[in-house]
Protein backbone atom coordinates (compact mmCIF):
# COMPACT_ATOMS: atom_id res chain seq x y z
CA UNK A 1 26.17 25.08 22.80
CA UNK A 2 26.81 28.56 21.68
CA UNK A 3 27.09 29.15 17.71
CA UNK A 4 30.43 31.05 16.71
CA UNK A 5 29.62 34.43 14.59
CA UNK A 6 31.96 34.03 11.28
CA UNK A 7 32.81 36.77 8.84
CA UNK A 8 33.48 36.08 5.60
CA UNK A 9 35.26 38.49 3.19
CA UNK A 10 36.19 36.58 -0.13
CA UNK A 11 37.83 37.54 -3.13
CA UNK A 12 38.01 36.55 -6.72
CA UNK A 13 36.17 33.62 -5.67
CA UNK A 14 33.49 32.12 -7.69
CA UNK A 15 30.00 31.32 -6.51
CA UNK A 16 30.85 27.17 -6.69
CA UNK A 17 34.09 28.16 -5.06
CA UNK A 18 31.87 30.50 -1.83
CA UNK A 19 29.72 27.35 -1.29
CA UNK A 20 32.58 24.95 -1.14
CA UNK A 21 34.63 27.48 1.56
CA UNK A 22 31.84 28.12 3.58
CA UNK A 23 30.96 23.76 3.68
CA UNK A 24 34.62 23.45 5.04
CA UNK A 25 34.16 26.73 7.26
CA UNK A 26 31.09 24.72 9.01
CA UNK A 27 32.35 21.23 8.77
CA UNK A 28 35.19 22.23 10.98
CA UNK A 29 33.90 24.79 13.07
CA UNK A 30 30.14 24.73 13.47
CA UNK A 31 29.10 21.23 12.76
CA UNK A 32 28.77 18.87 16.64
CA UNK A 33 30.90 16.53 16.23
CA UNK A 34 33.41 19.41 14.36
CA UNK A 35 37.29 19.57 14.70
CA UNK A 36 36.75 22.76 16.53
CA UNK A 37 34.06 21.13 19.27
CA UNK A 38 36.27 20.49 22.05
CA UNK A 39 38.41 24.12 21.64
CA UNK A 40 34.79 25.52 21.75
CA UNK A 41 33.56 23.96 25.08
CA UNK A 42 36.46 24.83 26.48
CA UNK A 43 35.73 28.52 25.54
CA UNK A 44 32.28 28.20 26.65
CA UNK A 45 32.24 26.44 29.40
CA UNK A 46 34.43 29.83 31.20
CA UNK A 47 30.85 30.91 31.70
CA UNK A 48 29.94 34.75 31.45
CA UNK A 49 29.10 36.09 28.18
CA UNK A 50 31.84 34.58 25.82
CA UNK A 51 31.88 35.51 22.13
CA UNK A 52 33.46 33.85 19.40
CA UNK A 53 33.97 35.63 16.25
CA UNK A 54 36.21 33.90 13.74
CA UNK A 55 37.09 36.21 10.34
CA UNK A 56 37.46 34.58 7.17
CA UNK A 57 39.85 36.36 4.28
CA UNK A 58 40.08 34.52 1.25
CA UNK A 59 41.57 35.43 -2.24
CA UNK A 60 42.15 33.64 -5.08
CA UNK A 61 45.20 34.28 -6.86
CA UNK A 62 46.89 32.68 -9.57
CA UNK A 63 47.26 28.61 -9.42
CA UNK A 64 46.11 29.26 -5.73
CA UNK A 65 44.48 30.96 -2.43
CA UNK A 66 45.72 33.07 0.44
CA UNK A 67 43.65 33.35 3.26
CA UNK A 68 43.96 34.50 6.53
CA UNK A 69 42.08 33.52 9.52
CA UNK A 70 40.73 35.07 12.94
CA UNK A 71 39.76 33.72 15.74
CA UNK A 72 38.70 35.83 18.53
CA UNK A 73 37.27 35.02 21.71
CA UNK A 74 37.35 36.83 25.60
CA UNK A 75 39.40 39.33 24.84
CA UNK A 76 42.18 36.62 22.50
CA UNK A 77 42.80 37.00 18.94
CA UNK A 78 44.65 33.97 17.45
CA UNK A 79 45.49 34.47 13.91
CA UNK A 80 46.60 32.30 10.96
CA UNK A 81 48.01 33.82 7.54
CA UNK A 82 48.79 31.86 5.08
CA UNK A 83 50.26 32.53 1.53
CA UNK A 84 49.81 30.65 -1.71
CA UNK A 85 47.87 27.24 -0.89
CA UNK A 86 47.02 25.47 -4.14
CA UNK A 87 44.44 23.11 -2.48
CA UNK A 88 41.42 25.31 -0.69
CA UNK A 89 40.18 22.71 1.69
CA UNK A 90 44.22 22.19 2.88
CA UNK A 91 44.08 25.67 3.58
CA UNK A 92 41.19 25.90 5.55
CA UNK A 93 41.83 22.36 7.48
CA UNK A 94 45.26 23.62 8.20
CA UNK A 95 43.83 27.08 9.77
CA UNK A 96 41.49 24.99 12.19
CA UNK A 97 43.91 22.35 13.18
CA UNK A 98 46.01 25.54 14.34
CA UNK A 99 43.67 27.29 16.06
CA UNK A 100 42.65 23.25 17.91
CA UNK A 101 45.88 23.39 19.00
CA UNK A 102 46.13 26.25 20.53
CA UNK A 103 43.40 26.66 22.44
CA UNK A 104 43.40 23.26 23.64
CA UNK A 105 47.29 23.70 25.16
CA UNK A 106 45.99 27.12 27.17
């Protein structure tokens, strides 16, 4: 199966934090058995040249992150924002269970 490209652009976010985003990035998104593994061979499996690009916008503010999330594909762009999540992996979870849904109910 295809590999989606991801973009990260993080700020305030320390090394240790980086590491631990990007783990939960690829746990749910690039990983086989991945939340995201059944949204993406459904994307695939369209045929032609497909290409995924999801975006990754992360800043840590006070007591918290925001992040916002992009997930483009054949011409779609699906798009999560979220304010203020104290919890980083709840934010990132949250973003991929979204974009699951979605693109499993086209």
């Amino acid at each position: 199966m295809w590999k989606p490209n991801v973009i990260y652009k993080l700020d305030w976010l320390t090394e240790v934090m980086t590491n631990e985003l990007k783990n939960l990035v690829e746990k749910n998104l690039l990983k086989e058995d991945s939340k995201m593994s059944s949204s993406l061979k459904k994307i695939y499996t369209k045929g032609g040249d497909i290409e995924v690009v999801v975006k990754v916008l992360i800043e840590k503010v006070t007591n918290g992150y925001n992040g916002n999330f992009r997930f483009e594909f054949d011409g779609e762009v699906l798009e999560y924002d979220r304010k203020w999540f104290e919890i980083l992996s709840d934010l990132v979870n949250h973003a991929f269970d979204n974009f699951k849904q979605r693109i499993l109910a086209k």
